[in-house]
Structures are given as C-alpha cells and as structure tokens.
C-alpha atoms as a PDB file:
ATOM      1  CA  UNK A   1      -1.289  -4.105 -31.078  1.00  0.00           C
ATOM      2  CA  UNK A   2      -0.517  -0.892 -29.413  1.00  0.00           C
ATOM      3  CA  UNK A   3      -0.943   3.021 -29.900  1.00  0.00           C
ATOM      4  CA  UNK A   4       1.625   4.307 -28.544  1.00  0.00           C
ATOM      5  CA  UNK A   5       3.061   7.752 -29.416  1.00  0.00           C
ATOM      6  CA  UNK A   6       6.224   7.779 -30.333  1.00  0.00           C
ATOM      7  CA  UNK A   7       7.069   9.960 -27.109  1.00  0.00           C
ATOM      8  CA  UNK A   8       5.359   6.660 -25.119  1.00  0.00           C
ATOM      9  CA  UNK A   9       7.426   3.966 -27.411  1.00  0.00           C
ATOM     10  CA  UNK A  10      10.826   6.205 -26.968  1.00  0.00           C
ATOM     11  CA  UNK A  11       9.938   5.235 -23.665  1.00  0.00           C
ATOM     12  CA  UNK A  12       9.373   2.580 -23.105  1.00  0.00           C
ATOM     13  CA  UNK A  13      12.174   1.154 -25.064  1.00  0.00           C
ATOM     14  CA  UNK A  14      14.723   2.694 -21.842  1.00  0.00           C
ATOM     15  CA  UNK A  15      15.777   0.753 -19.560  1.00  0.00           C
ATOM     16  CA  UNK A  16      13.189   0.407 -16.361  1.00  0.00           C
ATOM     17  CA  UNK A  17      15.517   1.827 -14.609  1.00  0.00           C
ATOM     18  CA  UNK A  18      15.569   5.059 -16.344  1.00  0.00           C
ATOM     19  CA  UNK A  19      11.698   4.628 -16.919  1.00  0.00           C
ATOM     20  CA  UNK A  20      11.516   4.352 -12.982  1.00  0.00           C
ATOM     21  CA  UNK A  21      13.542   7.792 -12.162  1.00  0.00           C
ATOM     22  CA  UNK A  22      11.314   9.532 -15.314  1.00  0.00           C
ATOM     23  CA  UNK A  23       8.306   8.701 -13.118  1.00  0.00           C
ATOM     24  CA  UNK A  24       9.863   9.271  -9.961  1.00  0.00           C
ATOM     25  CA  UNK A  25      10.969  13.032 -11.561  1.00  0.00           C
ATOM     26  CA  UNK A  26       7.135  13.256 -12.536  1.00  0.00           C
ATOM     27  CA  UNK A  27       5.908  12.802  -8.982  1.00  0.00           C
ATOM     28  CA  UNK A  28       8.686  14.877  -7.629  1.00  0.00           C
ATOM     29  CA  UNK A  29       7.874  17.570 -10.000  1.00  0.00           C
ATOM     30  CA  UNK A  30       4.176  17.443  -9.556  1.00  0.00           C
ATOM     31  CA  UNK A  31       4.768  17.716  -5.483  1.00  0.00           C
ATOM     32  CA  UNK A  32       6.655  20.832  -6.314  1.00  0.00           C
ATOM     33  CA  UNK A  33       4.704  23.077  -8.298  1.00  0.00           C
ATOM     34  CA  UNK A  34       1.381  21.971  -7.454  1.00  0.00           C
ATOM     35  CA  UNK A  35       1.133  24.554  -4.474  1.00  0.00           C
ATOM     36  CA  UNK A  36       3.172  26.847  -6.792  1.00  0.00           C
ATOM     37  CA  UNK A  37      -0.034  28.141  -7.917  1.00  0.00           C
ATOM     38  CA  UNK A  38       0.918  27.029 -11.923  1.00  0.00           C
ATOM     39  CA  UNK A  39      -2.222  26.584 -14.140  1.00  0.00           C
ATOM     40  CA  UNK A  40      -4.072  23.510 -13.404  1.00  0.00           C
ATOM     41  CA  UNK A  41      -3.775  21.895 -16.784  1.00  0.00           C
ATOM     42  CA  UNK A  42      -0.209  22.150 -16.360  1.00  0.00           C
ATOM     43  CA  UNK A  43      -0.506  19.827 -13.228  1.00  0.00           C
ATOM     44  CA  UNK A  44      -3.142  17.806 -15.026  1.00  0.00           C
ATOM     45  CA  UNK A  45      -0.949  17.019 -18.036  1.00  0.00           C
ATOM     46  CA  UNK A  46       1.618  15.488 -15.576  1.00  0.00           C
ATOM     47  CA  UNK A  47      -0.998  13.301 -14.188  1.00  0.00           C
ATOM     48  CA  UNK A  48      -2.113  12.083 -17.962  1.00  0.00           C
ATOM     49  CA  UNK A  49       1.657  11.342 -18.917  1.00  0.00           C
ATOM     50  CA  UNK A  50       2.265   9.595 -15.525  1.00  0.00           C
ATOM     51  CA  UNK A  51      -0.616   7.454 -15.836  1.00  0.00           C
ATOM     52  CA  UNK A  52       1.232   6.439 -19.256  1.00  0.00           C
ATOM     53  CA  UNK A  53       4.247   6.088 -17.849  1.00  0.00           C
ATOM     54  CA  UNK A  54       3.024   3.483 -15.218  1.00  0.00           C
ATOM     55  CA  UNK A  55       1.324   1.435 -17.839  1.00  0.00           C
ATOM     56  CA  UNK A  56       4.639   1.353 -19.729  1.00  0.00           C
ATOM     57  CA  UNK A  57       6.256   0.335 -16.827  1.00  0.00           C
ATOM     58  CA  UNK A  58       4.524  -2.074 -14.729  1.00  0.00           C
ATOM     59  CA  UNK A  59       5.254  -4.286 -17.690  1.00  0.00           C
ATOM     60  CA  UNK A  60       8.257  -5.046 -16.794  1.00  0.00           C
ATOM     61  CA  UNK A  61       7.658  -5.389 -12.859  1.00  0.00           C
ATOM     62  CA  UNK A  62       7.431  -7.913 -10.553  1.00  0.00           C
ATOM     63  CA  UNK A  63       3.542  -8.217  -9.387  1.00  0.00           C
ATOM     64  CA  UNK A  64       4.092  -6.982  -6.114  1.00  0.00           C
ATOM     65  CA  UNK A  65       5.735  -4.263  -7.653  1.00  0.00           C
ATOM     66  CA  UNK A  66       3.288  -3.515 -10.644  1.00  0.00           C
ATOM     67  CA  UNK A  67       0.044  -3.695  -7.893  1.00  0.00           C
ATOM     68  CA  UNK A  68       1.480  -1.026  -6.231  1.00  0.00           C
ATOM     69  CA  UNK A  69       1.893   1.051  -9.520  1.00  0.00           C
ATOM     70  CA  UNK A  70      -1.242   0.339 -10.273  1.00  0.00           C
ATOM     71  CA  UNK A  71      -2.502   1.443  -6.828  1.00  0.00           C
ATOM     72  CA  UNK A  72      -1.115   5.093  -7.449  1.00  0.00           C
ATOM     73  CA  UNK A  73      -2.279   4.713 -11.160  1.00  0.00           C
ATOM     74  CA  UNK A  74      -6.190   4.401  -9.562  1.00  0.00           C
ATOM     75  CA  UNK A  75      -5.453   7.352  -7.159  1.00  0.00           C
ATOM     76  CA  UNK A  76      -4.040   9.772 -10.610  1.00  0.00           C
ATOM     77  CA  UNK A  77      -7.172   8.187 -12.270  1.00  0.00           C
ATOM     78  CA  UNK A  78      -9.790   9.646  -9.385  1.00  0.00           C
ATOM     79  CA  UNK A  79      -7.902  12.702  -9.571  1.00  0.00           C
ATOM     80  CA  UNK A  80      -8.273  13.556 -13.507  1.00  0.00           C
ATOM     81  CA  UNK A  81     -11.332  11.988 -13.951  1.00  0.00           C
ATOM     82  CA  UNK A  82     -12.333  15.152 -10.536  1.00  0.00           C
ATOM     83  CA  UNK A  83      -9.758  17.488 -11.943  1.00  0.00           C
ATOM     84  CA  UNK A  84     -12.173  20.905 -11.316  1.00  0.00           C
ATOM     85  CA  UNK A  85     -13.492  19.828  -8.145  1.00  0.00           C
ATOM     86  CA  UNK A  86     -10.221  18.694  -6.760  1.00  0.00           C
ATOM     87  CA  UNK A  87      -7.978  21.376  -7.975  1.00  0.00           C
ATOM     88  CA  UNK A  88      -9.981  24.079  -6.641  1.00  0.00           C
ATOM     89  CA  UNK A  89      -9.709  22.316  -2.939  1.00  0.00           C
ATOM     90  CA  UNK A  90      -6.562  23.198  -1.027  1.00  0.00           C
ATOM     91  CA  UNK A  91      -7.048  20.187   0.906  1.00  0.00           C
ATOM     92  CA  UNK A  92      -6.529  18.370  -2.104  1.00  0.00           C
ATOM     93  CA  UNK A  93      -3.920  20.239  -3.716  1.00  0.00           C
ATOM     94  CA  UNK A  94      -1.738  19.204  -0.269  1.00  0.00           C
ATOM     95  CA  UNK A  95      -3.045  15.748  -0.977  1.00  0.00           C
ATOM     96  CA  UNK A  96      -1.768  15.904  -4.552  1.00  0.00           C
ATOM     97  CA  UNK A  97       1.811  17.061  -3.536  1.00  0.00           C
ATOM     98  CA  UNK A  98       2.476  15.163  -0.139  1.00  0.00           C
ATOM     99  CA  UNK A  99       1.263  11.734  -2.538  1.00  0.00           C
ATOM    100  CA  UNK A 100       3.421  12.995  -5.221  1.00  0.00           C
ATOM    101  CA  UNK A 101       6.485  13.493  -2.982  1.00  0.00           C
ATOM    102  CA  UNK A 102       5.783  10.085  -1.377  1.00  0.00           C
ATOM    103  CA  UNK A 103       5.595   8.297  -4.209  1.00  0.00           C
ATOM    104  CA  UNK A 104       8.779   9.297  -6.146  1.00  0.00           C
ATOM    105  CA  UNK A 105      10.313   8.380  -3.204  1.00  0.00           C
ATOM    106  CA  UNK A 106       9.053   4.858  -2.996  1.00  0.00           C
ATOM    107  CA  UNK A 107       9.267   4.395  -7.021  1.00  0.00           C
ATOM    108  CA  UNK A 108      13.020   5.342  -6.166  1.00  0.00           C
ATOM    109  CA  UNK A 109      13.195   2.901  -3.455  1.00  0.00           C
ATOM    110  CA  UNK A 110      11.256  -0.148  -6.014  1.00  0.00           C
ATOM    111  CA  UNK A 111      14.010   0.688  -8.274  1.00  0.00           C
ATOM    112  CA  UNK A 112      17.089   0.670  -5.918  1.00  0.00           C
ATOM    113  CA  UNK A 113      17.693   4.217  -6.056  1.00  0.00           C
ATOM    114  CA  UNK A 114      18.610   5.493  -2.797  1.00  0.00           C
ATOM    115  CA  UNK A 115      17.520   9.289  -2.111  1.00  0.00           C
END
C-alpha cells in the first residue's frame, strides 16, 4: 500500500519519459536559482519533491539505471537532512548547482533525450 499524494500518483501514472524530463527540469531549475540568492526553503522544497520523484521513478528503471538514481537520491538526502549548515556555505551552494546541472543532464541522457 502506498501514500502517495495525489500530486505524487498524477505522477507517476506519466509516462517515464515525461517523469524523467520533470526531474531533469527539477535539477535544472535547482542549478539555476540556487546562487540566485531565493529563500532557502524554496531550494529545499525542490530537493523534498525530487527525492519523490526518484522514488516514483526508479520503479520503472533498469538497475543500473535506478542505482544511479538512487546515488543522487543519497546525495539530496545528506543535503536536507544538513539543510542550515549547508545552505549557509557557498562552497556548498556551488556544489548544489554544478550537481544539479550535472545531473539533469545525465537523467536526460538515461532517458534518450539529447540536450
């Protein structure tokens, strides 16, 4: 049995492929206004729904595929779970949006879309 949201079951129910470009858009837009200087929760919110997302989608993955999700899923994990201390770092904040840029690329690449 699941509790999913009805945001999270809407969805899931797309098409990975669509599911795969909503994530890569969440990286993509994290990258971009995390050095913005936008409110921190604002960031942190993206991190929480892309964490879902991931878990919606590795589903449907093959393992190689999902494992590497998963991989980026631990690194959004460390980064809410340290959310004060690693917002207020700048170092980190670069961290957040050179990994956030990387990563919709490569979720873009898993899924065949060429950038």
């Amino acid at each position: 049995m699941n509790n999913w949201t009805m945001a999270e079951t809407t969805f899931r129910c797309n098409r990975l492929s669509v599911r795969m470009e909503r994530l890569a858009q969440n990286f993509l837009r994290m990258g971009a206004i995390t050095l913005d200087g936008v409110e921190p929760e604002n960031i942190l919110e993206i991190v929480r729904e892309s964490k879902v997302f991931i878990e919606l989608t590795a589903i449907d993955l093959d393992v190689d595929s999902a494992f590497e999700l998963a991989q980026i899923q631990r690194q959004l994990s460390r980064w809410h779970v340290h959310w004060l201390e690693t917002w207020t770092s700048d170092a980190s904040r670069i961290e957040i949006s050179t990994l956030s840029q990387a990563w919709a690329n490569r979720i873009r690449e898993m899924a065949g879309i060429f950038v």
